[in-house]
Protein backbone atom coordinates (compact mmCIF):
# COMPACT_ATOMS: atom_id res chain seq x y z
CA UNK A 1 76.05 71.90 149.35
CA UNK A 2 74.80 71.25 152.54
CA UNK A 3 75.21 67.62 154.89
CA UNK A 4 72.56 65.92 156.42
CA UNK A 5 72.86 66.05 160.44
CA UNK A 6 70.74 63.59 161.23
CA UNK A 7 72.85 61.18 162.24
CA UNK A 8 76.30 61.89 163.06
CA UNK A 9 77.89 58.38 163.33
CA UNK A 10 77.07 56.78 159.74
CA UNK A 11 76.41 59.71 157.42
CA UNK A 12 79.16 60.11 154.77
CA UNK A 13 78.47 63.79 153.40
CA UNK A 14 80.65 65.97 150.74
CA UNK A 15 84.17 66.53 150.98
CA UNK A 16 86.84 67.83 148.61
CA UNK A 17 89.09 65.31 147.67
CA UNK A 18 92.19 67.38 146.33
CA UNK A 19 95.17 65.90 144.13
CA UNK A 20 98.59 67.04 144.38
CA UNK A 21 100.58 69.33 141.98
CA UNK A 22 104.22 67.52 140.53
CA UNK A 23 106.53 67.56 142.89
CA UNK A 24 108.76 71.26 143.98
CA UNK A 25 111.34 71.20 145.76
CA UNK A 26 111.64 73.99 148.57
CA UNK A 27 115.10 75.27 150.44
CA UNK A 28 113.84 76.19 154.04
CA UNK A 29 116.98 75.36 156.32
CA UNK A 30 118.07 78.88 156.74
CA UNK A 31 114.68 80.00 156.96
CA UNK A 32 113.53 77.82 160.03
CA UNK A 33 116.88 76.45 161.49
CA UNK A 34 116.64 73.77 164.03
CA UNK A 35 113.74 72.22 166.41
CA UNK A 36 115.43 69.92 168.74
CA UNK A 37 111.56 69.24 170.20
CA UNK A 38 109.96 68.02 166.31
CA UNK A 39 110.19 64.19 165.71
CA UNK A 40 109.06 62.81 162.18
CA UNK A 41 106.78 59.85 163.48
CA UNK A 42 106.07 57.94 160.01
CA UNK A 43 109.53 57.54 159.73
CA UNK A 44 110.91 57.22 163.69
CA UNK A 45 107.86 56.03 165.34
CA UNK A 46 104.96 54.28 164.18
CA UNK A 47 102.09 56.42 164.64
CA UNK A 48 101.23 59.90 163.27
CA UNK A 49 101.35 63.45 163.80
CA UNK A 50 98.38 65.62 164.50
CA UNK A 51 98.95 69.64 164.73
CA UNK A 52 96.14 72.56 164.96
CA UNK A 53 96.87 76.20 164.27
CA UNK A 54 95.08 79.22 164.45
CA UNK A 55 95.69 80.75 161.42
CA UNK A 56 94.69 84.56 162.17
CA UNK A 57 92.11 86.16 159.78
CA UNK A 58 92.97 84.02 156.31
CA UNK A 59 90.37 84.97 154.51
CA UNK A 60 90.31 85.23 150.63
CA UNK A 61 91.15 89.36 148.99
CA UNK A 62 88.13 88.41 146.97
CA UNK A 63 84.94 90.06 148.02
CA UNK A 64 82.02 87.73 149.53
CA UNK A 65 78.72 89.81 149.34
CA UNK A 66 76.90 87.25 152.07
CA UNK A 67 79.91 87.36 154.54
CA UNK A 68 81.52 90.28 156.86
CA UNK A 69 85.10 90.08 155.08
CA UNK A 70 85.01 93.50 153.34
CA UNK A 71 87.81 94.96 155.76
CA UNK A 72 89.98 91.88 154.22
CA UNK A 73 89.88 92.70 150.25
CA UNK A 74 92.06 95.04 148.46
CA UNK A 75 90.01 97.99 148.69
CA UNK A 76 89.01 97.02 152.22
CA UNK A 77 90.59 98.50 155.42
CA UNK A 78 93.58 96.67 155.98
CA UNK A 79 94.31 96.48 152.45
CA UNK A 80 94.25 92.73 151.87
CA UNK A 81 96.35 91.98 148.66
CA UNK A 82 96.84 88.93 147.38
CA UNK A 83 100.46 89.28 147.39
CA UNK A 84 100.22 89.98 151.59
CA UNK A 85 97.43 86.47 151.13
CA UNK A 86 99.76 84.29 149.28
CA UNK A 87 102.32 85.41 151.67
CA UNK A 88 100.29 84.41 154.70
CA UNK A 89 99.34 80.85 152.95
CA UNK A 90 103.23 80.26 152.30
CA UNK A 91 104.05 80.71 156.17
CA UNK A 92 101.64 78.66 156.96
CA UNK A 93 102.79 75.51 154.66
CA UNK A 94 106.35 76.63 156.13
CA UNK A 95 105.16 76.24 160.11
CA UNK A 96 103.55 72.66 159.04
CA UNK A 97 106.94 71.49 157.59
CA UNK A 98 108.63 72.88 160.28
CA UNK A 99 106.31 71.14 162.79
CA UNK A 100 107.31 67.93 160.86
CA UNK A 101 110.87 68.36 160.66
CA UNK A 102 109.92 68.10 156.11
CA UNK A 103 107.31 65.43 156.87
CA UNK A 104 104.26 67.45 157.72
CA UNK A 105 101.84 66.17 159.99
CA UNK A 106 99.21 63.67 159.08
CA UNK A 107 96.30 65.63 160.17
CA UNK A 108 96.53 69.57 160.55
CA UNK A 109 93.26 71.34 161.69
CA UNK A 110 92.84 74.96 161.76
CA UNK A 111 90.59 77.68 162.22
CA UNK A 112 89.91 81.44 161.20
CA UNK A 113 89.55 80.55 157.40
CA UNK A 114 87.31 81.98 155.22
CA UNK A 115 86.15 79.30 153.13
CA UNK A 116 86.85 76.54 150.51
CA UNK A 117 89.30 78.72 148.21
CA UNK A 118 91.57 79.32 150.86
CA UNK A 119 91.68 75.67 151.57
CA UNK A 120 92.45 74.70 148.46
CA UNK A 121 94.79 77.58 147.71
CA UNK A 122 96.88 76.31 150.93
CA UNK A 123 96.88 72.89 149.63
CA UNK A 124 97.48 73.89 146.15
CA UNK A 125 99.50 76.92 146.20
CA UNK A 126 102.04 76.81 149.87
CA UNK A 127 104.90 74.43 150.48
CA UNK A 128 102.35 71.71 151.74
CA UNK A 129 100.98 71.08 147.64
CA UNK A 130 103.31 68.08 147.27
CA UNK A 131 101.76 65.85 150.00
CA UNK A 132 98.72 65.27 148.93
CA UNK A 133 96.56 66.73 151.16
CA UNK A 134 92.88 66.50 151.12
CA UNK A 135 89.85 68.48 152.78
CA UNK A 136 87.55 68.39 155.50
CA UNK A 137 85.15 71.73 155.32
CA UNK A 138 81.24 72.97 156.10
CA UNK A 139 80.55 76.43 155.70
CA UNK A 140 79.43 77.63 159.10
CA UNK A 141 76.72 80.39 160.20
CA UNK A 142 79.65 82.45 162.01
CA UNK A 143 78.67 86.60 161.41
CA UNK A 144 82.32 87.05 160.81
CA UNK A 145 82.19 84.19 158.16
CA UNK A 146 85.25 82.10 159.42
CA UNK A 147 85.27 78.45 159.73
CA UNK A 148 87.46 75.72 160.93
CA UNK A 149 88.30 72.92 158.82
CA UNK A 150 90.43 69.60 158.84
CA UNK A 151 93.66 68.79 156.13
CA UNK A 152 94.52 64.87 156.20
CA UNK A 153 97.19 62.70 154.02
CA UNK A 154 95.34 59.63 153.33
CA UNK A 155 98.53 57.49 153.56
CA UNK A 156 98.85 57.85 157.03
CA UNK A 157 94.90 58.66 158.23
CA UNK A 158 92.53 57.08 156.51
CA UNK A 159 89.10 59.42 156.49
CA UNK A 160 85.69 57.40 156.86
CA UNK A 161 83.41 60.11 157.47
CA UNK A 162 83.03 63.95 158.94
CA UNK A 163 79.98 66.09 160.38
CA UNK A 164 79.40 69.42 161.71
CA UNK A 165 77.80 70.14 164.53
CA UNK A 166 76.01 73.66 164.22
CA UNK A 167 76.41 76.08 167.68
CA UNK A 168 73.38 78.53 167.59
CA UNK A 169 73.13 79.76 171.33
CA UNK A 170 69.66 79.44 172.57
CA UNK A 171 69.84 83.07 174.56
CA UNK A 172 70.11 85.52 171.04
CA UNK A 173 69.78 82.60 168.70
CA UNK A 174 73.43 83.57 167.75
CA UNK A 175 75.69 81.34 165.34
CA UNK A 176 79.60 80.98 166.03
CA UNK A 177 81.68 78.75 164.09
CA UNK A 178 80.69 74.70 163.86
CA UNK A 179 82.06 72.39 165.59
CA UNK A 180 83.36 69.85 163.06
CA UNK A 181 83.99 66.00 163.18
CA UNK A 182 85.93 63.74 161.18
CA UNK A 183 86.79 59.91 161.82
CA UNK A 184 89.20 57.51 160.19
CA UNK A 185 91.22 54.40 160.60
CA UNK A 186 95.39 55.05 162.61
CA UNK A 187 96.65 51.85 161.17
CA UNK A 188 93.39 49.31 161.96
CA UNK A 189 92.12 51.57 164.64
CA UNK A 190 89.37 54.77 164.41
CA UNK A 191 90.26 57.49 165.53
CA UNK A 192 87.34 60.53 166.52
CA UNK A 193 88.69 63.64 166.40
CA UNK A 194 86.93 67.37 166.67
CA UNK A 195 88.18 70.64 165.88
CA UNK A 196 86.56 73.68 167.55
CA UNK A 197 87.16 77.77 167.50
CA UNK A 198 84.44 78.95 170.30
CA UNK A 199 83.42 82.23 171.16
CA UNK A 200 85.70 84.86 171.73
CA UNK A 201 86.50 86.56 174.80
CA UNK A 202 85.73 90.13 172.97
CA UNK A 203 83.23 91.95 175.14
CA UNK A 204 84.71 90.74 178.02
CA UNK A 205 84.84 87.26 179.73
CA UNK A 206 82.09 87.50 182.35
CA UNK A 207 79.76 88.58 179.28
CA UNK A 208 80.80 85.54 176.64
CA UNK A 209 81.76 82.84 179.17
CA UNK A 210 78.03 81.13 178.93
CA UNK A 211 78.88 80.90 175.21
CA UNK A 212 81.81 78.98 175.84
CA UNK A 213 79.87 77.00 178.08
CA UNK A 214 77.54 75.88 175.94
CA UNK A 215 80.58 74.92 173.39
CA UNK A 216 81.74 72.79 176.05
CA UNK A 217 78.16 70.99 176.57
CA UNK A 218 77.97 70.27 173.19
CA UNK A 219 81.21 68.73 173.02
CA UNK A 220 80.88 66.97 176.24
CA UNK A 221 77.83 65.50 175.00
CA UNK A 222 79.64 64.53 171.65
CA UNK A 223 82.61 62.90 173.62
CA UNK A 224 79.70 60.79 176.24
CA UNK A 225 78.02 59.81 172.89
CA UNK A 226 81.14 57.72 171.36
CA UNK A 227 82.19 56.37 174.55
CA UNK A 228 78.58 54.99 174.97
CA UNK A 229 78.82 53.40 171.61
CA UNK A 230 82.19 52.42 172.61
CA UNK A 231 83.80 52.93 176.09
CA UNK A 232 86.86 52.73 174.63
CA UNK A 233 87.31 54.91 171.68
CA UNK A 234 89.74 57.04 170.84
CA UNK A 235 88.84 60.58 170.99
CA UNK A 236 90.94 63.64 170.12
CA UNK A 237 89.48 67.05 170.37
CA UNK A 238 91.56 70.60 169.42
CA UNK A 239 90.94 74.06 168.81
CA UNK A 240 90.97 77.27 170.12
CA UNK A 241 89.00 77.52 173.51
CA UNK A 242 88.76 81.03 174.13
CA UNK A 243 89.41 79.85 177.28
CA UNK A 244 92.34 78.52 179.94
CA UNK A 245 92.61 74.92 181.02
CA UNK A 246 91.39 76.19 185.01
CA UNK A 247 88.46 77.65 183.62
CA UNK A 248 84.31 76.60 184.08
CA UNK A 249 83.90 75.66 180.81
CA UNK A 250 87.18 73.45 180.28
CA UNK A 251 87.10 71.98 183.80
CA UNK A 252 84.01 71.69 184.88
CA UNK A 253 81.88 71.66 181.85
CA UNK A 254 83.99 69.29 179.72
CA UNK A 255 85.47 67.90 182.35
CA UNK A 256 88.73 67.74 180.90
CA UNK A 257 91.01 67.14 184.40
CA UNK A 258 94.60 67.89 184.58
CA UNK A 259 96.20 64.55 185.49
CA UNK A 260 95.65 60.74 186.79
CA UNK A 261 95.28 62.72 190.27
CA UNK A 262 92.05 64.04 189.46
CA UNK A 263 90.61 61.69 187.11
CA UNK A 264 87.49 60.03 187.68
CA UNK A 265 84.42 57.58 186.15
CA UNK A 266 83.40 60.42 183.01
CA UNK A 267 86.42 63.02 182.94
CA UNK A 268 88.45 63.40 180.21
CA UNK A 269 92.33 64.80 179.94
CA UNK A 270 93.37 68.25 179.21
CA UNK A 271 97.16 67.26 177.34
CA UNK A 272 97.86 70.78 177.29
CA UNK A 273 97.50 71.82 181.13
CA UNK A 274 101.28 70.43 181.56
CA UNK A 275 102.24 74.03 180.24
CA UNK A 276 100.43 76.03 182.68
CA UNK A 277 102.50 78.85 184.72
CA UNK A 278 105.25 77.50 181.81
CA UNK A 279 104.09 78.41 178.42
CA UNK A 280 101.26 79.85 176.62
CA UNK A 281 99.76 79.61 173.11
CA UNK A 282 98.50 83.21 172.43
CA UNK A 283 99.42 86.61 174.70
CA UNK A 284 97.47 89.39 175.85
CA UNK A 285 99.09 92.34 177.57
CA UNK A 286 102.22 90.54 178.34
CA UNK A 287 100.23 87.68 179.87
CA UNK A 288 100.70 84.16 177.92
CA UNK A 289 97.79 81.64 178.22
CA UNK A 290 96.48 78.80 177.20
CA UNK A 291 93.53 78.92 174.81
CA UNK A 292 94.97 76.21 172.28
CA UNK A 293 94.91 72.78 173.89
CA UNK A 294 94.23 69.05 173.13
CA UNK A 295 91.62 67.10 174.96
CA UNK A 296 92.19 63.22 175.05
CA UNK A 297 89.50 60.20 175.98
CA UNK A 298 91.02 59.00 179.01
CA UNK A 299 92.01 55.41 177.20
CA UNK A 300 94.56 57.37 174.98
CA UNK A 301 96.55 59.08 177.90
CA UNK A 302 96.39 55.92 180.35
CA UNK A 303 98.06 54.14 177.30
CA UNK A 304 95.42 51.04 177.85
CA UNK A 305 94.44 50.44 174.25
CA UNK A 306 96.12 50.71 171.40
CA UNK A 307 96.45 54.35 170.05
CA UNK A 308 98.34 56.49 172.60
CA UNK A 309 98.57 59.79 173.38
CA UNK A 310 102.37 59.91 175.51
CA UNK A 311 102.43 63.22 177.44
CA UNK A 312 105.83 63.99 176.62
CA UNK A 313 104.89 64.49 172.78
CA UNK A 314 102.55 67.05 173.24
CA UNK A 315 104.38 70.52 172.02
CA UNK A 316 103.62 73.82 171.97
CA UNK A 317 105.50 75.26 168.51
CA UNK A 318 107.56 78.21 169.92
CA UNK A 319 110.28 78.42 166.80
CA UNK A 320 112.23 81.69 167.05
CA UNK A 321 110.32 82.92 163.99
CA UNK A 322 106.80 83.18 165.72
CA UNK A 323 107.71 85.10 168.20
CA UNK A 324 109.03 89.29 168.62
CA UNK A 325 109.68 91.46 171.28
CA UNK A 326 106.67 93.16 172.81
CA UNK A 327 106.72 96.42 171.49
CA UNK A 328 108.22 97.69 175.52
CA UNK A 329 110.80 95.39 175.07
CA UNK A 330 109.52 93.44 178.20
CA UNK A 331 109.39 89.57 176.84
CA UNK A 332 108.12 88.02 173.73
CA UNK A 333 104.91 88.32 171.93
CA UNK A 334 103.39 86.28 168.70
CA UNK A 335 104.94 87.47 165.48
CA UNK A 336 101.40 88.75 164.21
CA UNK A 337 100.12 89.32 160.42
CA UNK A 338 97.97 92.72 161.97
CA UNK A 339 99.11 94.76 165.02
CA UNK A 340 95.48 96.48 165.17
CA UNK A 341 94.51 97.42 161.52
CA UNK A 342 98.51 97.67 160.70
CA UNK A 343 99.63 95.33 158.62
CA UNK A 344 102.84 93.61 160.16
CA UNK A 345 103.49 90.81 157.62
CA UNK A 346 103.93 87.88 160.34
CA UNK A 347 102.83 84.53 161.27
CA UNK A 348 99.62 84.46 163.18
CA UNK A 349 98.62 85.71 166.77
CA UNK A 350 98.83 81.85 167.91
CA UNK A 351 101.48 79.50 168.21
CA UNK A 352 100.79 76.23 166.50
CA UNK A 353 100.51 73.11 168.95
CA UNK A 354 100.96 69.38 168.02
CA UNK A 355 101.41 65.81 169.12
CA UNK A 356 101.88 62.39 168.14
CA UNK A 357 99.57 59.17 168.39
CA UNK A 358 101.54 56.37 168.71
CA UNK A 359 100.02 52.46 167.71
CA UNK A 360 101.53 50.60 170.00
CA UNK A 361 103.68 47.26 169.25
């Protein structure tokens, strides 16, 4: 089933409504430990919690004859089993109660899945199949057929509608993955959010970076179109960028500025550029960057309406557990599910990254 793009702003197209399974109790204390950062904002804070991951490669074992995924399956070449799958889909239910401190986040976006089934198997089938999460999905045109995709608990983030914005670069007439929208109602207030995966850096930077540019056009122009509706609404993009905070597309492009400092009439705010020189999200040859970040409308981080975006409760999710030794023994790396084509039985080559949006009294 396909939705109708014509117009973004009132369509209501498909979406998989799924219900929970009874009620399982899980023992993860000794598994996870402590996070001294994670708050639980339904129940200390009134507001909600909003976290994106990239998942790494969580596609389904079961061959797709119209998609690239044959070195995922069973007989493929890095001998994708479903027992190393359901693995992958417990970890990631784990990380999202972790992130939660047992309350998992309101909203969890995500990117590098496959399709629908491994969706549903995540909400169905992981630790996260007792909260009653539902699904926001469109198949994209990507050539490595991996999507991104929104999970919401409709007690705390009430959905209204979702489209997906297609990216087919006008050079090659390439597709990537979509970017997708969804809105609904933070207590009596809508709330716009997008989650993107653009272009990868394989190839090398110089040679992708107009690709990325383009994603940020797009985006830019989808940000300009909702505050022209409404100059103040609140907007909340994530994803993976494929690209740093200081770079064209991010900065320029999107505008997204680093602080108050640099702000002006049409820039947005980059909530994740606090970490530069101090953390990263992903690591390449023992350098740790940025590419996972959270882009605000500037009403949310100025704190003048009524949704709020505080700076302080924007995280990067660096448990213990997602993170190894590089292999020299010089710092840390991501505890990944692949090293190359090896199978390594971790997390994901990302760390997770969350915040809260707070309703003011």
């Amino acid at each position: 089933m396909k939705s109708n793009k014509r117009n973004p702003f009132v369509l209501f197209p498909f979406r998989f409504v799924l219900c929970p399974l009874p009620i399982v109790l899980f023992s993860f204390l000794s598994f996870f430990g402590s996070n001294t950062n994670a708050q639980n904002p339904q129940e200390e804070k009134k507001g909600i919690r909003i976290m994106f991951y990239n998942v790494e490669n969580l596609f389904h074992p079961t061959n797709d004859s119209i998609k690239n995924d044959d070195e995922f399956t069973e007989e493929g070449t890095r001998y994708w089993t479903y027992q190393r799958y359901n693995d992958k889909l417990a970890k990631i239910g784990k990380t999202a109660l972790a992130i939660g401190q047992w309350e998992p986040p309101a909203v969890i976006g995500l990117c590098e899945i496959e399709n629908i089934q491994c969706l549903k198997d995540l909400v169905y089938n992981s630790p996260l199949k007792e909260f009653g999460y539902e699904i926001v999905h469109q198949e994209s045109k990507d050539a490595r057929g991996i999507d991104v995709a929104f999970l919401y608990r409709p007690e705390h983030f009430s959905f209204l509608n979702f489209y997906s914005y297609e990216l087919i670069f006008p050079v090659d007439h390439s597709p990537t993955r979509d970017i997708l929208y969804m809105k609904g109602l933070v207590g009596k207030d809508t709330l716009h959010l997008f989650v993107n995966h653009w272009p990868s850096r394989y190839g090398g930077q110089m040679q992708t970076e107009h690709k990325r540019q383009f994603a940020a056009k797009t985006l830019k122009e989808k940000f300009d179109s909702l505050m022209t509706l409404n100059p103040d609404a609140y907007i909340l993009a994530m994803g993976d960028f494929n690209d740093h905070p200081d770079d064209i597309s991010m900065h320029e492009i999107l505008k997204a500025v680093k602080d108050s400092a640099q702000f002006k009439k049409g820039d947005l705010i980059n909530l994740m550029w606090q970490y530069e020189n101090i953390k990263g999200t992903h690591s390449y040859q023992h350098e740790w960057g940025i590419l996972d970040q959270f882009i605000a409308s500037p009403n949310m981080y100025f704190q003048t309406g009524n949704l709020i975006t505080p700076m302080n409760l924007v995280q990067i999710f660096d448990a213990d557990y997602l993170l190894e030794p590089e292999s020299d023994g010089i710092g840390k790396t991501t505890n990944r599910t692949y090293v190359g084509f090896n199978y390594h039985g971790g997390f994901a080559d990302h760390l997770p990254i969350y915040l809260d949006v707070m309703i003011k009294e």
